[in-house]
Protein backbone atom coordinates (compact mmCIF):
# COMPACT_ATOMS: atom_id res chain seq x y z
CA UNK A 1 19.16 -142.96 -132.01
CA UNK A 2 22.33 -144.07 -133.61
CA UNK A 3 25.16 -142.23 -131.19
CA UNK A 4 26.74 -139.93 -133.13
CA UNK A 5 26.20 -141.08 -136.71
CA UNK A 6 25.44 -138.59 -138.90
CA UNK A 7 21.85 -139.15 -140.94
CA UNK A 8 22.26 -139.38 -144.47
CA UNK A 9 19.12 -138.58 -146.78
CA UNK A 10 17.99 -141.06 -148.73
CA UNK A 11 17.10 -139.25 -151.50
CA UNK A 12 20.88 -138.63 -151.72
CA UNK A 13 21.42 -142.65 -152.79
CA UNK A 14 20.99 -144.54 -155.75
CA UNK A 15 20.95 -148.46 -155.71
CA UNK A 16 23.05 -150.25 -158.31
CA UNK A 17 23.06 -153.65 -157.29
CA UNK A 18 22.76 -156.61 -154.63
CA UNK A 19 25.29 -157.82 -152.94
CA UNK A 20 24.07 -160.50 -150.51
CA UNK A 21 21.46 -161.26 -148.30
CA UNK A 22 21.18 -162.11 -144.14
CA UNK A 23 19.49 -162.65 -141.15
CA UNK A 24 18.95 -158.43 -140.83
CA UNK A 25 17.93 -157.93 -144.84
CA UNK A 26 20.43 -156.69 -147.25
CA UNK A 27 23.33 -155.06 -148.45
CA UNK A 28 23.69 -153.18 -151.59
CA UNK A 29 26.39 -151.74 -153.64
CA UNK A 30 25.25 -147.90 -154.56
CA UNK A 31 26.58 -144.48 -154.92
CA UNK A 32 26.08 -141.99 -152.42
CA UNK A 33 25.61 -138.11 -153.48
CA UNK A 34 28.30 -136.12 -150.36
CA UNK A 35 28.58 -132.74 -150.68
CA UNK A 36 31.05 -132.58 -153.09
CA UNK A 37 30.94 -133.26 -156.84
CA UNK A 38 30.37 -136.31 -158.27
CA UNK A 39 29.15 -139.83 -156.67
CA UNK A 40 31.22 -141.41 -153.93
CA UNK A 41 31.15 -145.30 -153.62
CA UNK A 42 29.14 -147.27 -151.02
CA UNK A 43 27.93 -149.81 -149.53
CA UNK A 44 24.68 -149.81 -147.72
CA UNK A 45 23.01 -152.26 -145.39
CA UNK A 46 19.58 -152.77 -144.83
CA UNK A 47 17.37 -153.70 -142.15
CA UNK A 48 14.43 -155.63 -142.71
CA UNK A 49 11.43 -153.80 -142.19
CA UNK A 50 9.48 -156.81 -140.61
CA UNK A 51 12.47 -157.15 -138.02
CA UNK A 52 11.77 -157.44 -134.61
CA UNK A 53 12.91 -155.07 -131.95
CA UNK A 54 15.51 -157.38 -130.59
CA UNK A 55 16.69 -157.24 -134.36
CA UNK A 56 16.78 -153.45 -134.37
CA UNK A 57 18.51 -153.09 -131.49
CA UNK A 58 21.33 -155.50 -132.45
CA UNK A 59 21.44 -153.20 -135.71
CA UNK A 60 21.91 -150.64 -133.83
CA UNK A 61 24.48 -151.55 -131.45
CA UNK A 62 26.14 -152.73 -134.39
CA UNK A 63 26.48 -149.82 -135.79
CA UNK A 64 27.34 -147.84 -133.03
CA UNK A 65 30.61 -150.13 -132.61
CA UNK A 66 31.49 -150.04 -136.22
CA UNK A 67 31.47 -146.18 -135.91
CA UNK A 68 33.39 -146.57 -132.47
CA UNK A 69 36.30 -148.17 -134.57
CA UNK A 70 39.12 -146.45 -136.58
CA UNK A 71 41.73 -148.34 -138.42
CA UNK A 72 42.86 -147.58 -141.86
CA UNK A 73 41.97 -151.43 -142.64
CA UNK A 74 38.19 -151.33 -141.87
CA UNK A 75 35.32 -149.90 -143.98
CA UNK A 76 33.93 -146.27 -142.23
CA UNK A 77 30.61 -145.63 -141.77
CA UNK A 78 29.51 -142.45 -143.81
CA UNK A 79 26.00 -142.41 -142.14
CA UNK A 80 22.64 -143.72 -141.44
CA UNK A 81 18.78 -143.29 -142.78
CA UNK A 82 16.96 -143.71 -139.88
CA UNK A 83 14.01 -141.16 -140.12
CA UNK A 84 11.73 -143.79 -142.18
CA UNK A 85 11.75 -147.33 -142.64
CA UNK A 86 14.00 -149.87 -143.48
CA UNK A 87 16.45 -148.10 -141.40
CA UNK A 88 19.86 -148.14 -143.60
CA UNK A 89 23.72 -147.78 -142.66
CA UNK A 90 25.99 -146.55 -145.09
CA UNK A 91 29.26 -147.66 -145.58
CA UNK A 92 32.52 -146.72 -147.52
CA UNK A 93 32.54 -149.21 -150.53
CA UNK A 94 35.92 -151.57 -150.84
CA UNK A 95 35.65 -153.51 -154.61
CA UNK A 96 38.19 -156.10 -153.31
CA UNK A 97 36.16 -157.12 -150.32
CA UNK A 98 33.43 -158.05 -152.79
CA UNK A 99 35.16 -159.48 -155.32
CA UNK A 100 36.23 -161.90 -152.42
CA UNK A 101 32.79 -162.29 -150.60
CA UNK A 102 31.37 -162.98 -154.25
CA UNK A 103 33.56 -165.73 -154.96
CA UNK A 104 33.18 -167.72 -151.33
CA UNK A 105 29.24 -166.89 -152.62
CA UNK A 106 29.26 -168.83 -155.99
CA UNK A 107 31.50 -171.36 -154.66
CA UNK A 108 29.12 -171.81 -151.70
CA UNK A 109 26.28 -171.58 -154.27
CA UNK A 110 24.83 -168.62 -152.76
C-alpha cells in the first residue's frame, strides 16, 4: 500500500502534543518506541478518517515521494500505520523546524 515503507505499530507511539492542523488532519509531536532502548523523537501525521479517497490517495503519493527522497537536510520517514484507521506517517522529529513553524503560527494567529 505505501511502496516500500515499513509499517510501524501503533501501539509502539505515544502522543505528546499538537503541532498544527490541515486540509489532511494533523500532525503531532510524539515519541516512537524502535527497537532499541529508549524513545526516539517524531513527528507523525495524520489522516483524517472522514477523508475522501482522492484525499487518501494524495496521502499516499505523498508519502511515497517523501520516502523516494534522501538528503541529509530533509526529515526521513521512519514508517507508516496503515493496518487501521486514521492511517499515520511517521517522521524523524527536527525541534528547530517547529520552533519556526510555531512562530509563523502565533504570528499568523493560528
Amino acid at each position: 500500500m505505501f511502496l516500500d515503507v515499513p509499517n510501524f505499530p501503533r501501539e509502539r507511539l505515544k502522543y505528546l502534543r499538537e503541532l498544527g492542523k490541515g486540509w489532511f488532519g494533523k500532525v503531532v509531536e510524539g515519541e516512537g518506541f524502535m527497537d532499541g532502548p529508549g524513545a526516539t523523537p517524531v513527528v507523525v501525521k495524520i489522516l483524517r478518517e472522514d477523508a475522501p479517497e482522492e484525499d487518501r490517495c494524495l496521502f499516499m503519493r505523498e508519502v511515497g515521494a517523501l520516502r523516494a527522497l534522501s538528503h541529509p537536510n530533509l526529515l526521513k520517514v521512519l514508517g507508516c500505520s496503515y493496518d487501521n484507521e486514521p492511517l499515520l506517517v511517521i517522521m524523524e522529529f527536527c525541534p528547530m523546524v517547529f520552533i519556526v513553524f510555531s512562530a509563523i503560527c502565533e504570528q499568523d494567529g493560528m
